[in-house]
PDB file of N, CA and C in Angstrom:
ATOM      1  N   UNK A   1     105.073  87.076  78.924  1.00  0.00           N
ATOM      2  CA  UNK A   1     105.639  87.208  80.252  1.00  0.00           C
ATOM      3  C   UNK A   1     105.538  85.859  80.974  1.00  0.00           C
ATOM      4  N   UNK A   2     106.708  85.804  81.441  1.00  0.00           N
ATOM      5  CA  UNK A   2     106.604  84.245  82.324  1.00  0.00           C
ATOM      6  C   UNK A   2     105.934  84.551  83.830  1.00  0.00           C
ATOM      7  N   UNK A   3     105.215  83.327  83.785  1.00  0.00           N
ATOM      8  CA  UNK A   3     104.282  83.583  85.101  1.00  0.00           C
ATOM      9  C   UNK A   3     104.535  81.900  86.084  1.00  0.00           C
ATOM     10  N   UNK A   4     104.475  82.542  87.345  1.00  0.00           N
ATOM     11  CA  UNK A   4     105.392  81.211  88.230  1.00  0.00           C
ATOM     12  C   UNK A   4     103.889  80.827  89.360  1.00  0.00           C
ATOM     13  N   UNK A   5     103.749  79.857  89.527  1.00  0.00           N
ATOM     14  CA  UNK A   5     102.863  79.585  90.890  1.00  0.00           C
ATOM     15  C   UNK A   5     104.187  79.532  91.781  1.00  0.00           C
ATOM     16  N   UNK A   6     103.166  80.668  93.150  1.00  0.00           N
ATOM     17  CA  UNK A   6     103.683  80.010  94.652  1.00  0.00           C
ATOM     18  C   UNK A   6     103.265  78.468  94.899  1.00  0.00           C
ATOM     19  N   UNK A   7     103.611  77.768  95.693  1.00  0.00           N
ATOM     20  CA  UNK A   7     103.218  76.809  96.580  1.00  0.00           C
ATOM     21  C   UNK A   7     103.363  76.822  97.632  1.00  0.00           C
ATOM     22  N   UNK A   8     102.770  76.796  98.548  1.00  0.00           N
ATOM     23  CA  UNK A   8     103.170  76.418 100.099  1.00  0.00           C
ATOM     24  C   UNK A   8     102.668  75.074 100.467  1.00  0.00           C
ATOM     25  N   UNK A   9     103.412  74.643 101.306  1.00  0.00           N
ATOM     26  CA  UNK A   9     103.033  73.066 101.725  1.00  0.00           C
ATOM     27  C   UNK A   9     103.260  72.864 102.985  1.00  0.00           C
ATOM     28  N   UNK A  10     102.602  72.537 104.130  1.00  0.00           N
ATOM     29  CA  UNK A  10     102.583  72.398 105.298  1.00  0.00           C
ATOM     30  C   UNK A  10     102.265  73.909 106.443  1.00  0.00           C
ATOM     31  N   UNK A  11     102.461  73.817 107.598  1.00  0.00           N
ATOM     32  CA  UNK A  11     101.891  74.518 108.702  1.00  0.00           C
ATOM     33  C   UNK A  11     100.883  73.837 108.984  1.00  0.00           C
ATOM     34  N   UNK A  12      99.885  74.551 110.372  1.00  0.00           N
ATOM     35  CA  UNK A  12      98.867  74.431 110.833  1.00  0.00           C
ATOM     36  C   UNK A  12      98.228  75.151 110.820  1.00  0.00           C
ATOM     37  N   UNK A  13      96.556  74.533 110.773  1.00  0.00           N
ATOM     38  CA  UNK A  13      95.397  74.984 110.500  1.00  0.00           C
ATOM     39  C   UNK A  13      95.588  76.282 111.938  1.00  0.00           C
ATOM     40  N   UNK A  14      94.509  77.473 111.709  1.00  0.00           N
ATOM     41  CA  UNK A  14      94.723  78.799 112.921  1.00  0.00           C
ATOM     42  C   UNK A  14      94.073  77.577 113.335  1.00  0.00           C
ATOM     43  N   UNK A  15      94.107  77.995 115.237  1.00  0.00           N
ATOM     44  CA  UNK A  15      93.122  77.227 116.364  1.00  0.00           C
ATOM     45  C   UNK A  15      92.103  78.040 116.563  1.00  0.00           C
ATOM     46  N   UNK A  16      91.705  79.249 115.757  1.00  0.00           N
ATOM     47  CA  UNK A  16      90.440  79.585 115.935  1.00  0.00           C
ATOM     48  C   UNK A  16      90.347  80.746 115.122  1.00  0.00           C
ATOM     49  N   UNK A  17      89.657  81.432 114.946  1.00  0.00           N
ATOM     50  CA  UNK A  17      88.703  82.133 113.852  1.00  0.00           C
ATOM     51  C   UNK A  17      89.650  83.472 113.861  1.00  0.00           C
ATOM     52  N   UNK A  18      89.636  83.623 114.996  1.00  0.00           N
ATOM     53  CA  UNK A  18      90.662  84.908 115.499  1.00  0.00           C
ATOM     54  C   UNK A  18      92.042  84.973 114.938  1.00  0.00           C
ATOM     55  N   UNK A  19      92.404  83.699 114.806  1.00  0.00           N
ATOM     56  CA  UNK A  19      93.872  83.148 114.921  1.00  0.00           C
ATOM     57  C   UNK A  19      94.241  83.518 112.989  1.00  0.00           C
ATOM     58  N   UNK A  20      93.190  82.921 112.675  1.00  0.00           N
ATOM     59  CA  UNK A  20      93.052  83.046 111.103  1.00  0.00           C
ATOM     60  C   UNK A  20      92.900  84.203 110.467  1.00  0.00           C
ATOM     61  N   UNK A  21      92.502  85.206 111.312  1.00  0.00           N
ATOM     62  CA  UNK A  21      92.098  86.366 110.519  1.00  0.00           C
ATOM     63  C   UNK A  21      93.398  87.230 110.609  1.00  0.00           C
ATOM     64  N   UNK A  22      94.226  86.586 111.867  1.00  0.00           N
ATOM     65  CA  UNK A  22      95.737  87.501 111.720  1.00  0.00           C
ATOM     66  C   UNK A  22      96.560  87.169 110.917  1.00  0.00           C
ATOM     67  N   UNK A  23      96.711  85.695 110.748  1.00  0.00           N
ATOM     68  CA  UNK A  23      96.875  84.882 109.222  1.00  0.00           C
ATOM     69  C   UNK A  23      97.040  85.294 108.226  1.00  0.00           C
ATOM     70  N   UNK A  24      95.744  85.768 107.957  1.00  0.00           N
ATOM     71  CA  UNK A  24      94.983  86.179 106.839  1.00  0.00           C
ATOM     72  C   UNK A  24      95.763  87.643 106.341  1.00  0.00           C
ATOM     73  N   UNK A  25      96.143  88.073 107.627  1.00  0.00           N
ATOM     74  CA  UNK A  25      96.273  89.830 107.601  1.00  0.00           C
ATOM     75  C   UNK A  25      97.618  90.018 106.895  1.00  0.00           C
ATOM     76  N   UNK A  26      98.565  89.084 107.679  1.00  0.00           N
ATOM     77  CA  UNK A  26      99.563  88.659 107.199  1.00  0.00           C
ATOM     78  C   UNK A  26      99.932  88.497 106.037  1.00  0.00           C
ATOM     79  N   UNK A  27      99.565  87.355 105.408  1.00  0.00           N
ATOM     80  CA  UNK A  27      99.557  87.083 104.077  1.00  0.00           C
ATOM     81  C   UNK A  27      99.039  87.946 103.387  1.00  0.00           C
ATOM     82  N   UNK A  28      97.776  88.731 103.641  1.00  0.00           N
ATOM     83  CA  UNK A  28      97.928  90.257 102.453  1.00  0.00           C
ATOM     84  C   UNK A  28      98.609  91.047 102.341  1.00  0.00           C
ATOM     85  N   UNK A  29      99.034  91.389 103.668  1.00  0.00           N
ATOM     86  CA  UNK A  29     100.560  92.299 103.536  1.00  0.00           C
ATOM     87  C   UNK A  29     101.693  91.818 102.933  1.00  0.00           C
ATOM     88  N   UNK A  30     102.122  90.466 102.783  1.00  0.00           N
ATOM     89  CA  UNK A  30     103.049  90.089 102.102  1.00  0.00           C
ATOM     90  C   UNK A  30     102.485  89.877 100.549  1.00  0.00           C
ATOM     91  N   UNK A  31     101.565  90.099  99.966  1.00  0.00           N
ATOM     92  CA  UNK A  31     101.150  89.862  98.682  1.00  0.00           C
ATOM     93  C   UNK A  31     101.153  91.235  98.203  1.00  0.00           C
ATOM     94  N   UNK A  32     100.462  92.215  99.087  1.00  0.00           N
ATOM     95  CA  UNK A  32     100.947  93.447  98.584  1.00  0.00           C
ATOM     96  C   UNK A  32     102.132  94.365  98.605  1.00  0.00           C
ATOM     97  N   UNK A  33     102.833  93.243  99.629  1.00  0.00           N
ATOM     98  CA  UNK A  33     104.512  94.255  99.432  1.00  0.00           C
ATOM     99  C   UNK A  33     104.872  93.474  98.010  1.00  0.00           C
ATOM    100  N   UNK A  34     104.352  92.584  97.425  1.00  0.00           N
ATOM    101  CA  UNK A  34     105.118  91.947  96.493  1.00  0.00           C
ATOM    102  C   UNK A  34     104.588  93.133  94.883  1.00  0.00           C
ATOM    103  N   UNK A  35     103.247  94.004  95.088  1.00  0.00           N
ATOM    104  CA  UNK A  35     103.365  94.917  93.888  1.00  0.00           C
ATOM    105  C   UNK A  35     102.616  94.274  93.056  1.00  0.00           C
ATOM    106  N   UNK A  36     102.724  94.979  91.594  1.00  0.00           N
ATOM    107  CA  UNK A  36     102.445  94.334  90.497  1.00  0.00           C
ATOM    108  C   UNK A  36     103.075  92.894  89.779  1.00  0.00           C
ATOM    109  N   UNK A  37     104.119  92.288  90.944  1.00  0.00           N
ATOM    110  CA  UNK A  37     104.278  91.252  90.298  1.00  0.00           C
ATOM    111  C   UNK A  37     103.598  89.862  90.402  1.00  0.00           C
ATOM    112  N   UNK A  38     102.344  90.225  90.968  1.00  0.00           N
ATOM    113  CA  UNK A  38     101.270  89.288  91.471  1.00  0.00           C
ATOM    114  C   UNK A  38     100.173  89.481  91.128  1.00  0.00           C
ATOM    115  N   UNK A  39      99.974  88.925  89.716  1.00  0.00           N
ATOM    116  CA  UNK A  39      98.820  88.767  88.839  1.00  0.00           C
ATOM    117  C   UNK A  39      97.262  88.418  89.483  1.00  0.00           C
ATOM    118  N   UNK A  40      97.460  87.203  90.096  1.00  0.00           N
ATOM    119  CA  UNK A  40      96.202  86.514  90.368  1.00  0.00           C
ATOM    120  C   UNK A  40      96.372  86.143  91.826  1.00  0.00           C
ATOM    121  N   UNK A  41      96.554  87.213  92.718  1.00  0.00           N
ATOM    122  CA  UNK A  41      96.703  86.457  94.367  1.00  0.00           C
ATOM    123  C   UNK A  41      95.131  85.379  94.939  1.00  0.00           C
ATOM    124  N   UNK A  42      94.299  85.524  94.177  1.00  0.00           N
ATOM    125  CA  UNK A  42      93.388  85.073  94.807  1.00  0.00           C
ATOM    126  C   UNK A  42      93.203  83.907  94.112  1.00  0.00           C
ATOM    127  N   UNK A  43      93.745  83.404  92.760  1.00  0.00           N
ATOM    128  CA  UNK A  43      93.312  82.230  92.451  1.00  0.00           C
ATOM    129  C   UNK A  43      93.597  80.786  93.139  1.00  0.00           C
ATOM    130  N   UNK A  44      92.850  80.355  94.426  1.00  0.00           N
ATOM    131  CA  UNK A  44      93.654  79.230  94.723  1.00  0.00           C
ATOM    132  C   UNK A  44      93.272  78.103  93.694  1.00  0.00           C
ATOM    133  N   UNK A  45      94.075  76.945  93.995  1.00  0.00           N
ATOM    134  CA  UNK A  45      94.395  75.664  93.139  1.00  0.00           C
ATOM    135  C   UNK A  45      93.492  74.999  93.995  1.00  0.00           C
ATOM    136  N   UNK A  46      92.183  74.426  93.799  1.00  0.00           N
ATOM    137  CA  UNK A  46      91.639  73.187  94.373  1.00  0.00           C
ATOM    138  C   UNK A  46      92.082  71.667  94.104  1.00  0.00           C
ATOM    139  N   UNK A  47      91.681  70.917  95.410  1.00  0.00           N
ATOM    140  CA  UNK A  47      91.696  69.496  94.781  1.00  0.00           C
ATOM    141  C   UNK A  47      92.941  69.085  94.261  1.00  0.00           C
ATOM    142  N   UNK A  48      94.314  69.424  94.892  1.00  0.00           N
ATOM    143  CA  UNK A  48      95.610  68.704  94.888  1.00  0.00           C
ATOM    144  C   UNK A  48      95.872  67.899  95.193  1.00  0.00           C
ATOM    145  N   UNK A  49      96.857  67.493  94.663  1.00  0.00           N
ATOM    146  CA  UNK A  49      97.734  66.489  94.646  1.00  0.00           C
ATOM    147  C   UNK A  49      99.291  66.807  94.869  1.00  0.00           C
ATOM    148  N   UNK A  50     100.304  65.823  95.809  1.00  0.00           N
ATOM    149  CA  UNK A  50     101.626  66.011  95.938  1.00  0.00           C
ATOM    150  C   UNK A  50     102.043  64.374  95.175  1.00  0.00           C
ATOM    151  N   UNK A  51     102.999  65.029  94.413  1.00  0.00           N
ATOM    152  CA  UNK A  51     103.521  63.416  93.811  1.00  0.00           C
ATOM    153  C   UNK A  51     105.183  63.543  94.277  1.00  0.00           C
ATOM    154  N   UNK A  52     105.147  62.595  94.299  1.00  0.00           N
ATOM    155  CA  UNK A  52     106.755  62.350  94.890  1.00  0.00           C
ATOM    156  C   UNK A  52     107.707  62.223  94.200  1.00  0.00           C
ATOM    157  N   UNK A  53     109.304  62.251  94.087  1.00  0.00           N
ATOM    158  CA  UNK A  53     110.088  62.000  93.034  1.00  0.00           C
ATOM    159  C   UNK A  53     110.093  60.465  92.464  1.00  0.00           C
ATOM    160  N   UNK A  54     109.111  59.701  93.287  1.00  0.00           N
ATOM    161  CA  UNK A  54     109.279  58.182  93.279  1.00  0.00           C
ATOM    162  C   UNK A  54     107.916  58.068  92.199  1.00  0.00           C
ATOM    163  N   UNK A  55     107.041  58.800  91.822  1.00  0.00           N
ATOM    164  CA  UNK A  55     106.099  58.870  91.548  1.00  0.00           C
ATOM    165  C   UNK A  55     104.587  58.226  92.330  1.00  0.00           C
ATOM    166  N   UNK A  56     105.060  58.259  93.513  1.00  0.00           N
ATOM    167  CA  UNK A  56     103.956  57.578  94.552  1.00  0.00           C
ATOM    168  C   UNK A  56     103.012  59.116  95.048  1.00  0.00           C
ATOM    169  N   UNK A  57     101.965  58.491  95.036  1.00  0.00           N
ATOM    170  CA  UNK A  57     101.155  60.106  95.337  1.00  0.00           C
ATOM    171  C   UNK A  57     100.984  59.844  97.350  1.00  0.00           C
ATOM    172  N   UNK A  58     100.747  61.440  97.654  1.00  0.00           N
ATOM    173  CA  UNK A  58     100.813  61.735  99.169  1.00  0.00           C
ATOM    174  C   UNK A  58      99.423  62.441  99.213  1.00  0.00           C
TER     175      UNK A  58
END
């Protein structure tokens, strides 16, 4: 079975603890409307990198 990473890149940090936890609420509801086609919602990717089409890193 072919398996795809999301990425997201950019927004802002919540402005407070509160702010994050609706965030938070958010994004589980959209992971669980997505079903069984979401293997590993919790694995995040540490310690990235963005490389550019120029091959210059950001």
């Amino acid at each position: 079975m072919t398996q795809f990473v999301i990425v997201y890149l950019g927004g802002n940090q919540p402005s407070s603890p509160e702010e994050g936890k609706k965030h938070f609420a958010k994004y589980m509801e959209w992971m669980t409307s997505l079903g069984d086609s979401v293997i590993s919602p919790m694995n995040p990717l540490k310690d990235t990198s963005v490389i550019a089409p120029d091959g210059t890193g950001k």
